[in-house]
N, C-alpha and C. Protein backbone atom coordinates (compact mmCIF):
# COMPACT_ATOMS: atom_id res chain seq x y z
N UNK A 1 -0.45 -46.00 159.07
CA UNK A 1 -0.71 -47.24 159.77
C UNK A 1 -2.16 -47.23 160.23
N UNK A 2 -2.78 -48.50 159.98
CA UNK A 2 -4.15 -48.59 160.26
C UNK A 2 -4.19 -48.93 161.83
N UNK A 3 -5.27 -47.63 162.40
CA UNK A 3 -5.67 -48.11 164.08
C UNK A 3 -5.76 -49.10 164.24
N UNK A 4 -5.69 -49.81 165.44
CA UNK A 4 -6.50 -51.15 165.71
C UNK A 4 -7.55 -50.60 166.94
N UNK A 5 -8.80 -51.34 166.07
CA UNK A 5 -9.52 -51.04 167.44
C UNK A 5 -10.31 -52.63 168.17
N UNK A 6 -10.04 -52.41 169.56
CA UNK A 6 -9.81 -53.18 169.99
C UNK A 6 -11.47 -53.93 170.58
N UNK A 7 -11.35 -55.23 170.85
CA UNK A 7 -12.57 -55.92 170.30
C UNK A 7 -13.95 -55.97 169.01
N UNK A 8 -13.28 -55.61 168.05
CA UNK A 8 -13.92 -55.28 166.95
C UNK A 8 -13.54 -57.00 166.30
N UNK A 9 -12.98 -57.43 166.65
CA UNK A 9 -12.75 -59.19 166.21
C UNK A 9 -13.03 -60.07 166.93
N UNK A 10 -13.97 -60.64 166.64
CA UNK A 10 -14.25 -61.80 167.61
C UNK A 10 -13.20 -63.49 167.92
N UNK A 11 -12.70 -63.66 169.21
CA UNK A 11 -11.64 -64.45 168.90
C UNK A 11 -11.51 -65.97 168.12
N UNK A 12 -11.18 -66.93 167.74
CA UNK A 12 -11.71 -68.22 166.87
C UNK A 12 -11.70 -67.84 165.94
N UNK A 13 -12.12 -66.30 164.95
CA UNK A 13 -12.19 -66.44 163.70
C UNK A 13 -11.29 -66.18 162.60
N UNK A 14 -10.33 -67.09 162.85
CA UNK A 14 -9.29 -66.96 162.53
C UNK A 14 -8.31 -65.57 162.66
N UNK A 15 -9.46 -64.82 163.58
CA UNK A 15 -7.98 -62.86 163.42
C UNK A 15 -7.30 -63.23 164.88
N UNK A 16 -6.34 -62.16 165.11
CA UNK A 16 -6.10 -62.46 166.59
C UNK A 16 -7.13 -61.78 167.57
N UNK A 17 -7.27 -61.98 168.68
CA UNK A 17 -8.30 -61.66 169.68
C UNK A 17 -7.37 -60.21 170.01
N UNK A 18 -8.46 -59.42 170.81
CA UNK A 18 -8.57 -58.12 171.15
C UNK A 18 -7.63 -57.99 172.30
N UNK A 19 -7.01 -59.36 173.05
CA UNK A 19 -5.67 -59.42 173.64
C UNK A 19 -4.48 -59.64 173.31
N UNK A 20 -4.78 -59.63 171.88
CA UNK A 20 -2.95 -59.95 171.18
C UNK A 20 -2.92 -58.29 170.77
N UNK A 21 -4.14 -57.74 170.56
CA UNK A 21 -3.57 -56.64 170.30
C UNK A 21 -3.61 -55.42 171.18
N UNK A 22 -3.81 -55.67 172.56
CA UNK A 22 -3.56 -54.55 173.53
C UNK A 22 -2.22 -54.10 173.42
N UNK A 23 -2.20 -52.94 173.63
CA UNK A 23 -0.48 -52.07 174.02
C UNK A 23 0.37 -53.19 174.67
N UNK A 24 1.40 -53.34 174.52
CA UNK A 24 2.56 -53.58 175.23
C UNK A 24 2.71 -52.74 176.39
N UNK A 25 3.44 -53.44 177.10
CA UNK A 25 3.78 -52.14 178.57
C UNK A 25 5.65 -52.04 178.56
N UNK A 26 5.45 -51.08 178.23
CA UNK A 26 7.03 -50.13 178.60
C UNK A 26 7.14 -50.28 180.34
N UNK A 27 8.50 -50.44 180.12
CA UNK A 27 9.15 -50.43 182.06
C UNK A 27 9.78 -49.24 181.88
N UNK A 28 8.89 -48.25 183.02
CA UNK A 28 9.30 -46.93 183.31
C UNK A 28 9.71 -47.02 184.77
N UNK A 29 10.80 -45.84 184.64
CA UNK A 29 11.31 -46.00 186.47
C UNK A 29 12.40 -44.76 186.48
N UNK A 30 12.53 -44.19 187.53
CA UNK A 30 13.49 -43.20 188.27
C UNK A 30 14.34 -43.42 189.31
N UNK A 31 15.67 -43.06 189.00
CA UNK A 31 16.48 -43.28 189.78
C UNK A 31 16.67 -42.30 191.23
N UNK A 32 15.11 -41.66 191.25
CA UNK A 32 15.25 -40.70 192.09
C UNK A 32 13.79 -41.28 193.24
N UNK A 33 12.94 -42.17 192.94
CA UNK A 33 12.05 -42.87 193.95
C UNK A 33 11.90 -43.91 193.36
N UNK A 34 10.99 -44.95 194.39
CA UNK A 34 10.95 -46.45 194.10
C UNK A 34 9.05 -46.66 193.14
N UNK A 35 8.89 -47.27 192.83
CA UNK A 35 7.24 -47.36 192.04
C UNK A 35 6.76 -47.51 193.34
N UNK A 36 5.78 -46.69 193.49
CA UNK A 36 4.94 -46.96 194.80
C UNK A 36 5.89 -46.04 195.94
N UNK A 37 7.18 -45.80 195.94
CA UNK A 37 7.52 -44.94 196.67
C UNK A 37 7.09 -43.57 197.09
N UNK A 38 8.30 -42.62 197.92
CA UNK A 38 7.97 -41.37 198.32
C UNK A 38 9.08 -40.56 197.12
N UNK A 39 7.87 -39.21 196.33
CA UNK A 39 8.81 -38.36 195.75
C UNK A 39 9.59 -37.78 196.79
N UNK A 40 10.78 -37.45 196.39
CA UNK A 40 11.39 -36.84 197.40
C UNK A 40 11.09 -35.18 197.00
N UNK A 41 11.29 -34.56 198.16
CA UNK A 41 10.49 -33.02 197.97
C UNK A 41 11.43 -31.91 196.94
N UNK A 42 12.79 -31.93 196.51
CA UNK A 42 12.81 -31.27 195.53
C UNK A 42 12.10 -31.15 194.26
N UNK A 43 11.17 -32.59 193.76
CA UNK A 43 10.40 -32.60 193.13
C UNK A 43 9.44 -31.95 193.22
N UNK A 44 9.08 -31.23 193.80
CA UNK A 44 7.73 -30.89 194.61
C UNK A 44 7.49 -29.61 194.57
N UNK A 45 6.38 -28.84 194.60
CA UNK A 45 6.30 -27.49 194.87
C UNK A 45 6.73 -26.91 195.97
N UNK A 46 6.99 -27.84 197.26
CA UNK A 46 7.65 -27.06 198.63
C UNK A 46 9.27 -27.37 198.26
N UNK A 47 9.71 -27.54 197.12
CA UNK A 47 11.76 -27.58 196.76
C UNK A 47 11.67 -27.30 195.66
N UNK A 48 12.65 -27.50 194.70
CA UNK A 48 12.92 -27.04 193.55
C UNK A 48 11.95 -26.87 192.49
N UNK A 49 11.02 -27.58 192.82
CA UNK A 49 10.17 -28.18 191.59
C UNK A 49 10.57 -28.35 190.01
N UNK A 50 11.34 -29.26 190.45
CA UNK A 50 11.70 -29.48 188.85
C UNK A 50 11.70 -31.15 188.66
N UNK A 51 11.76 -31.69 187.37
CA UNK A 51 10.90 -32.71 187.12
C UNK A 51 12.06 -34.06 187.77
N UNK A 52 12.01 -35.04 188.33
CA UNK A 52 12.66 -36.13 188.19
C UNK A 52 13.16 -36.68 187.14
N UNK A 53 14.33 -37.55 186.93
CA UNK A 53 14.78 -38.23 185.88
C UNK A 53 13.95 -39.26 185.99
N UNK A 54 13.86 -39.51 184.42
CA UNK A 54 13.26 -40.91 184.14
C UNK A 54 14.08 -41.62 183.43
N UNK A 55 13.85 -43.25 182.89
CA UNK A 55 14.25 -43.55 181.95
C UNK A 55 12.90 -44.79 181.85
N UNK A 56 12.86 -45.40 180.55
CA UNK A 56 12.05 -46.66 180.01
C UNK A 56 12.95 -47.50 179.38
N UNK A 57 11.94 -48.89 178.77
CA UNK A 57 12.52 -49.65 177.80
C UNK A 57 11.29 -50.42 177.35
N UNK A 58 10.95 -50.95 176.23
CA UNK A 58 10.60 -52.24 175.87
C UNK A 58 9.55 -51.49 174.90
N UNK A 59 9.80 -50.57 174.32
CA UNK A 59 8.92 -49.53 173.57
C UNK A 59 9.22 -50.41 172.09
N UNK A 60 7.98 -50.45 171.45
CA UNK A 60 8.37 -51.60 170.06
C UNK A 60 8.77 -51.05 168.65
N UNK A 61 9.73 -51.50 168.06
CA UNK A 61 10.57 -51.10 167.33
C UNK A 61 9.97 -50.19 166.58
N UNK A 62 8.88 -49.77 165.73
CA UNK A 62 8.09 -48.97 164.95
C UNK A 62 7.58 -47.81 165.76
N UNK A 63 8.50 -47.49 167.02
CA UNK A 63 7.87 -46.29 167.65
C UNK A 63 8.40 -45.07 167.09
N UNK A 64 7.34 -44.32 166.87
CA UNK A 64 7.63 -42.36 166.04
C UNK A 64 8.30 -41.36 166.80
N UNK A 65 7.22 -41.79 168.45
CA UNK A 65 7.20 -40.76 169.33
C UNK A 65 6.69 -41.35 170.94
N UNK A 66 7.22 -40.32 171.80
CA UNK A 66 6.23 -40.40 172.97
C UNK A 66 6.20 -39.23 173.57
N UNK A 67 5.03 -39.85 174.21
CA UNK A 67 4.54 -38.25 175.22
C UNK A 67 4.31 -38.96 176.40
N UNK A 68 4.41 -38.00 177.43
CA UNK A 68 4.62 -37.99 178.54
C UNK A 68 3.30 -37.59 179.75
N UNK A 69 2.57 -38.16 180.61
CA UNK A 69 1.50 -37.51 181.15
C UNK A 69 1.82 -37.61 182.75
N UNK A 70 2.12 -36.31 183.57
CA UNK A 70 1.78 -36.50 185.23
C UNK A 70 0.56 -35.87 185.77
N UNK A 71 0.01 -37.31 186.50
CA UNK A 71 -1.75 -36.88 186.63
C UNK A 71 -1.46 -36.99 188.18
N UNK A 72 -2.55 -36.79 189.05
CA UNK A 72 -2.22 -36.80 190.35
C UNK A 72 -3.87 -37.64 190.08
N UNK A 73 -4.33 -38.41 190.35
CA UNK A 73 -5.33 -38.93 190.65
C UNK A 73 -6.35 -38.82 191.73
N UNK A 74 -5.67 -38.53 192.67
CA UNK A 74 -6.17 -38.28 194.54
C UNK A 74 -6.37 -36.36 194.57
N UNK A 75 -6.59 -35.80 193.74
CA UNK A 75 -6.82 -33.71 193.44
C UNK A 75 -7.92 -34.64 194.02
N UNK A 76 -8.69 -33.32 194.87
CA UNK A 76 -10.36 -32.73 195.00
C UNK A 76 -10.66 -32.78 193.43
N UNK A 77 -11.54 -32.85 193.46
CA UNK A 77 -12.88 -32.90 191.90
C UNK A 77 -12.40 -33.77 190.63
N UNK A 78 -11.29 -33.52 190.71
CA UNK A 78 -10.55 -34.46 188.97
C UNK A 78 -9.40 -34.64 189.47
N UNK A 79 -9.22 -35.48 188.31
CA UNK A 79 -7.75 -35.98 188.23
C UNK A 79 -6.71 -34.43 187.63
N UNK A 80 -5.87 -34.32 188.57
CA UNK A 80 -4.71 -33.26 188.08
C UNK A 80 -3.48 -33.26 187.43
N UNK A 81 -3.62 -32.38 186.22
CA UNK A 81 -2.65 -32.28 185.49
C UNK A 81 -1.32 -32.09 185.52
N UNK A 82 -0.41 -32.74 186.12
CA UNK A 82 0.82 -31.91 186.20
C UNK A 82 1.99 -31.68 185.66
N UNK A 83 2.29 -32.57 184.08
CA UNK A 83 2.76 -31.87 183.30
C UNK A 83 2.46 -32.74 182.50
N UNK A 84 2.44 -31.84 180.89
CA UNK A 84 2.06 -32.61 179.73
C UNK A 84 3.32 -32.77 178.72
N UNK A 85 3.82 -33.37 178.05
CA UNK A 85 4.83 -33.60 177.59
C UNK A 85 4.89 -34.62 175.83
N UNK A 86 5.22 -33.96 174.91
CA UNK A 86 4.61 -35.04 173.91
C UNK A 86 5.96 -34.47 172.37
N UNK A 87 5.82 -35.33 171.34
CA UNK A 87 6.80 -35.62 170.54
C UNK A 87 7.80 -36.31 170.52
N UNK A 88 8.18 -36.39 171.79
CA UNK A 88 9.60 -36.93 172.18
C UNK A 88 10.44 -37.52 171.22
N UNK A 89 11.57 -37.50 170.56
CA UNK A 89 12.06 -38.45 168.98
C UNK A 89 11.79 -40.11 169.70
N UNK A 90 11.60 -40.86 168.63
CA UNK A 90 11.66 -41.94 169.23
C UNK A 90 12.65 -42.78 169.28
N UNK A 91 14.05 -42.20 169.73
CA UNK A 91 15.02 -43.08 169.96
C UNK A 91 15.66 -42.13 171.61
N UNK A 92 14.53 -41.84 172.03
CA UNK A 92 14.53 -40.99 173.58
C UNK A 92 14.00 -42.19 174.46
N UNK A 93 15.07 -42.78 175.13
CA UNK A 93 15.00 -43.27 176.63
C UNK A 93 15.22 -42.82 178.08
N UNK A 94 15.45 -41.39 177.99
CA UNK A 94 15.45 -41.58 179.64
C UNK A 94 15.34 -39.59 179.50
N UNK A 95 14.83 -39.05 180.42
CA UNK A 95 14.85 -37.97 180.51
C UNK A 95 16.00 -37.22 182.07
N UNK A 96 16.54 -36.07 181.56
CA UNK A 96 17.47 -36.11 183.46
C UNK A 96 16.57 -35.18 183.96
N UNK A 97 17.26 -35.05 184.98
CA UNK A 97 16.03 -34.17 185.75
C UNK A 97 16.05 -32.74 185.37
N UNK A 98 15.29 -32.06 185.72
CA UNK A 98 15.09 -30.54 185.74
C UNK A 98 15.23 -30.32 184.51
N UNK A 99 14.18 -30.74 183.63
CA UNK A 99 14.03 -30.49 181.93
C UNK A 99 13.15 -28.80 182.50
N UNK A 100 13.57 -27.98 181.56
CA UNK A 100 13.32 -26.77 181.29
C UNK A 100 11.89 -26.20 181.59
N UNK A 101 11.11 -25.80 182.25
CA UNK A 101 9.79 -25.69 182.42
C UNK A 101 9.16 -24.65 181.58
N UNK A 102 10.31 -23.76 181.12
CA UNK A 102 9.42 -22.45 180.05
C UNK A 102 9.72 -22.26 179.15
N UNK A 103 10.27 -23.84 178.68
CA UNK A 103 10.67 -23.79 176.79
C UNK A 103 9.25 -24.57 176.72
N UNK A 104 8.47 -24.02 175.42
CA UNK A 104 7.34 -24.66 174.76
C UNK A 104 7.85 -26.04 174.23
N UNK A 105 9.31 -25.65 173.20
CA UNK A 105 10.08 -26.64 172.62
C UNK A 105 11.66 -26.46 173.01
N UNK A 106 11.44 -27.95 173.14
CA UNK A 106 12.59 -28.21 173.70
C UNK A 106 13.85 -28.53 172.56
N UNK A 107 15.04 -28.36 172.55
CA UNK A 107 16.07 -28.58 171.42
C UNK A 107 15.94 -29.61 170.62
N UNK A 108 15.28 -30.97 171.09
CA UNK A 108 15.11 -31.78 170.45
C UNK A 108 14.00 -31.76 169.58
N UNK A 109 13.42 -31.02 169.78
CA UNK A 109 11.85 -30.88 168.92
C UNK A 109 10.82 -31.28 170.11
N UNK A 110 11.01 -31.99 171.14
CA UNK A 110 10.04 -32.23 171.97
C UNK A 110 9.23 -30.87 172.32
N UNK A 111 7.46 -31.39 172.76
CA UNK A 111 6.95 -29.98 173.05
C UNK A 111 6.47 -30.53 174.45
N UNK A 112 6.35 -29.16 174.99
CA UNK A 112 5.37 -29.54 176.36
C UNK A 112 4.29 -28.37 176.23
N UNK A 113 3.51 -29.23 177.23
CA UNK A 113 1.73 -28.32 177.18
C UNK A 113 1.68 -28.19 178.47
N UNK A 114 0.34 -27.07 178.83
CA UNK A 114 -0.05 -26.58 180.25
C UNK A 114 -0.71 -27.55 180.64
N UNK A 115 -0.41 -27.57 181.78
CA UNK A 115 -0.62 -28.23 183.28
C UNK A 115 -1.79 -27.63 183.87
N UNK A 116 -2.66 -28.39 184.78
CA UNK A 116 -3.90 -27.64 185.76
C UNK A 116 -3.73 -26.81 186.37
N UNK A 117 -1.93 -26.06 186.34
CA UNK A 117 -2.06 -24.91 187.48
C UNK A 117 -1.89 -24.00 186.02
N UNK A 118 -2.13 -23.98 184.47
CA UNK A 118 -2.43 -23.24 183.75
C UNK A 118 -0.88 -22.55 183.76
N UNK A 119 0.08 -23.82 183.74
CA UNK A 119 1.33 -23.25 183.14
C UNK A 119 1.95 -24.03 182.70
N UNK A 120 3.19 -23.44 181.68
CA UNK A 120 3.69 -24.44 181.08
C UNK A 120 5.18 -25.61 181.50
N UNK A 121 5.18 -26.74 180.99
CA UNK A 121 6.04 -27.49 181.24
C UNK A 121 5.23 -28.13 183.11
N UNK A 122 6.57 -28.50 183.40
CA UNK A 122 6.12 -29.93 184.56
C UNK A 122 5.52 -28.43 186.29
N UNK A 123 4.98 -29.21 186.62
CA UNK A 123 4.62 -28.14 188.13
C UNK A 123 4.60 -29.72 188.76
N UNK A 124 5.07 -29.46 189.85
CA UNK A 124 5.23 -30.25 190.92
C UNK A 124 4.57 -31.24 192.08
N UNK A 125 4.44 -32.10 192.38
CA UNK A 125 3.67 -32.36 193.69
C UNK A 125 3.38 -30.84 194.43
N UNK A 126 1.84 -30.67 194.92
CA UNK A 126 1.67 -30.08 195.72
C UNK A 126 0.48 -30.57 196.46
N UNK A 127 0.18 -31.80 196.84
CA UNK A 127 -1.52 -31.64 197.50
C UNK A 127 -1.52 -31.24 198.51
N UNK A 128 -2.98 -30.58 198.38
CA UNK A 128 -3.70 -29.54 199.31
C UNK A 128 -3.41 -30.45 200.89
N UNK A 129 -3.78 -31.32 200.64
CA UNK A 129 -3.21 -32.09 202.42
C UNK A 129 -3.44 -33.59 201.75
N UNK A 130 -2.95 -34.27 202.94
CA UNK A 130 -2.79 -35.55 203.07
C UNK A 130 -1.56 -36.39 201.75
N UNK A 131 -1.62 -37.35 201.57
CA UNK A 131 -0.41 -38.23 200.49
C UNK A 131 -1.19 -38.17 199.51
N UNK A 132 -0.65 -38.36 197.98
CA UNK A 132 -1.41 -37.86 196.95
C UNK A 132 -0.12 -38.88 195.75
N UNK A 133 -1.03 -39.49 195.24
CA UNK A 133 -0.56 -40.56 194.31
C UNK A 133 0.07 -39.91 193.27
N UNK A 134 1.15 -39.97 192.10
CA UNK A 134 1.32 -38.99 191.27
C UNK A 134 1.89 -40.00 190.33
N UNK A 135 1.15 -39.99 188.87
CA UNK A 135 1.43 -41.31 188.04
C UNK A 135 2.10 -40.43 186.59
N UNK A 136 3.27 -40.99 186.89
CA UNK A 136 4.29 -40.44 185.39
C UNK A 136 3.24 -41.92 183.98
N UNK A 137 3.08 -41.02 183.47
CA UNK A 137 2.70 -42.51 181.90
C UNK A 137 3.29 -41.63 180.73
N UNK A 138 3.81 -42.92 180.36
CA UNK A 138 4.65 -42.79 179.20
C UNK A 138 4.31 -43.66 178.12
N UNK A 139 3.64 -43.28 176.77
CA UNK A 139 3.11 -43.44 176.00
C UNK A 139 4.28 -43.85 174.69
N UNK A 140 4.65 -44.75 174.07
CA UNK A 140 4.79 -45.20 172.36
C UNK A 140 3.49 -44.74 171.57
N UNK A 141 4.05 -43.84 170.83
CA UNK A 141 3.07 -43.76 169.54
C UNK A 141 4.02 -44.08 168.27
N UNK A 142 2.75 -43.95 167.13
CA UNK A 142 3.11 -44.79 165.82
C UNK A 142 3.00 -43.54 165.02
N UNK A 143 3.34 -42.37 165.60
CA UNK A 143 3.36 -41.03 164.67
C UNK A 143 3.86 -39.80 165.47
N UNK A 144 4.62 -38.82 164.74
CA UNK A 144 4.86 -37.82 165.82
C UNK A 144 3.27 -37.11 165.53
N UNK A 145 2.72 -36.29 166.39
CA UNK A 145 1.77 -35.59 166.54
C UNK A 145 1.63 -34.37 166.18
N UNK A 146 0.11 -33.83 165.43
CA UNK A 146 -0.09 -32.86 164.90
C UNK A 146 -0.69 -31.94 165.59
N UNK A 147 0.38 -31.49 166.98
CA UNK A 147 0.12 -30.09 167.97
C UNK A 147 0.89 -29.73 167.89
N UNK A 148 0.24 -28.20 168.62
CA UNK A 148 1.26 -26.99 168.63
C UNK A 148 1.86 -27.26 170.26
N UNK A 149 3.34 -26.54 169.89
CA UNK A 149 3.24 -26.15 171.55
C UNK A 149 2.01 -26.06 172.83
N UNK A 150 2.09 -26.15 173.93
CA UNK A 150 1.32 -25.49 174.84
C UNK A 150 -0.15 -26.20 174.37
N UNK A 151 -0.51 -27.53 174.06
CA UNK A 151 -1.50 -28.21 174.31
C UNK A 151 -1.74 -28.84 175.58
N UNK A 152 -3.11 -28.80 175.65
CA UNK A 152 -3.86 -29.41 177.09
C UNK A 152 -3.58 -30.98 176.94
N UNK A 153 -3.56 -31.63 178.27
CA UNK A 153 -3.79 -32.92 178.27
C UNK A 153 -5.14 -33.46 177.32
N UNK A 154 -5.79 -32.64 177.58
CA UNK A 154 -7.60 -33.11 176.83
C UNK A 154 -7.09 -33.32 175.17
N UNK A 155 -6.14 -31.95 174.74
CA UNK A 155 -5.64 -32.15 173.66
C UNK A 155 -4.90 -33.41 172.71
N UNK A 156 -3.70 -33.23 173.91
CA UNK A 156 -2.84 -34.53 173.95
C UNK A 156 -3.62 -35.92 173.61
N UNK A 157 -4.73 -35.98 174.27
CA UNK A 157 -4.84 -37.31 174.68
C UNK A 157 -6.22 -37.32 173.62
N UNK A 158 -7.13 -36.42 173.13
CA UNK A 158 -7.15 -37.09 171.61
C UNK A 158 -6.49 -37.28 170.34
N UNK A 159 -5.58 -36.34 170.55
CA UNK A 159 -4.27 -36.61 169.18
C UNK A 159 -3.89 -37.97 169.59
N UNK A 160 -3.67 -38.33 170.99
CA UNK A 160 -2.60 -39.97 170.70
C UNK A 160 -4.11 -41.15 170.22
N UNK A 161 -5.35 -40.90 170.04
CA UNK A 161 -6.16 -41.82 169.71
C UNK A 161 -5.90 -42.28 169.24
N UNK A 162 -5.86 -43.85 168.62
CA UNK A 162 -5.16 -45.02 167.62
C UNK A 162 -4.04 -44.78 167.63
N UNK A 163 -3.45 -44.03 168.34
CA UNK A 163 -1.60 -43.72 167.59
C UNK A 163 -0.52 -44.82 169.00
N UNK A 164 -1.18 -44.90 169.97
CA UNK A 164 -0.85 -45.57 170.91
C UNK A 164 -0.72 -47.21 171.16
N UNK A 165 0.86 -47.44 170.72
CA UNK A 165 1.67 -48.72 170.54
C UNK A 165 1.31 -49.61 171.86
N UNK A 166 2.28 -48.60 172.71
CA UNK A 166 2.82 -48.98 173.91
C UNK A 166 2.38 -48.03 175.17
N UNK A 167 2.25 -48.63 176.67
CA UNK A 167 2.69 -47.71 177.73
C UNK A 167 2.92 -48.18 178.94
N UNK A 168 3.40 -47.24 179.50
CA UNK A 168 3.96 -48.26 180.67
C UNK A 168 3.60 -46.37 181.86
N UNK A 169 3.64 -47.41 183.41
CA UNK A 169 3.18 -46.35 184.23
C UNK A 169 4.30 -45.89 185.68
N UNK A 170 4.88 -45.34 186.30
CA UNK A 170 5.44 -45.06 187.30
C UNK A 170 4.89 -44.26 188.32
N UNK A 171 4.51 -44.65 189.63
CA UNK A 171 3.43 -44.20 190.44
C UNK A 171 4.64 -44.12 191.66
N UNK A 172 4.39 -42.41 192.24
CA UNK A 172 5.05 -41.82 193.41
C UNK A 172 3.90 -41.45 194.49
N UNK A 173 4.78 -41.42 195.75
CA UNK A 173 3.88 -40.79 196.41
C UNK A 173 4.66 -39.44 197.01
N UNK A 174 3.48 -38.55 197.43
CA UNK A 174 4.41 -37.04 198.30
C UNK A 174 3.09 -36.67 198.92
N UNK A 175 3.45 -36.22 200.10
CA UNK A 175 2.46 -35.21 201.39
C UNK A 175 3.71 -34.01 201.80
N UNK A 176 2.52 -32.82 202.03
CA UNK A 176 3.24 -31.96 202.52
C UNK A 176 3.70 -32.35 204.08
């Protein structure tokens, strides 16, 4: 499938404009906080730390795969990694909670990659102080992906270049 790259058409000339062809947005959400809510702390590095359930929808019919990204946006110096997640089959809607943190691959073929605390699978809310934003994105691609286990987000996220259909975002909050 040919990329689309986006404003490379100018609109009127007869193609569609560089807004017919932005991503679609997937509706992502957990039955375990509200968008904009509080994670609750088993999620978290001070409880279980293990990942929340998710589920999506509206991912467009020609999807291969998805991957999964939790960034904390509000870290000191960068945005933080906190778990990387990618292959997913693409007839995967909802994940339950406490997916496995030290399988590379998961039964389904799904893989997960290291995180900023330089381990593998999901690590938890932990900020250093104050409330700290934590954004699940969940990506449609138009191909499963050519990584190994145990790839970086940096990784991840030039493999999904052009491969990215759809995405949609789910934003928590947690303070110690």
């Amino acid at each position: 499938m040919a990329a689309l790259v986006l404003g490379a058409v100018q609109p009127g000339c007869g193609s569609p404009s560089a807004e017919d062809n932005a991503p679609v947005s997937i509706k992502i959400g957990s039955p375990n906080f509200q968008e904009g809510g509080e994670i609750p702390a088993r999620f978290a590095c001070h409880g279980k730390n293990m990942s929340p359930a998710l589920s999506w929808q509206g991912a467009p019919a020609n999807t291969k795969s998805f991957a999964l990204i939790l960034s904390d946006p509000d870290a000191p110096f960068r945005t933080f990694i906190h778990w990387v997640y990618y292959n997913l089959p693409s007839g995967t809607t909802q994940l339950p909670e406490g997916i496995p943190m030290d399988l590379p691959q998961l039964p389904d073929g799904s893989l997960q990659g290291m995180n900023s605390f330089d381990m593998l699978g999901y690590g938890g809310p932990c900020p250093p102080g104050g409330t700290h934003r934590y954004v699940f994105t969940i990506y449609a691609l138009d191909e499963m992906l050519d990584l190994k286990p145990k790839a970086s987000e940096k990784a991840l996220q030039r493999a999904m270049q052009g491969h990215i259909l759809a995405e949609g975002k789910l934003m928590g909050r947690y303070h110690k």
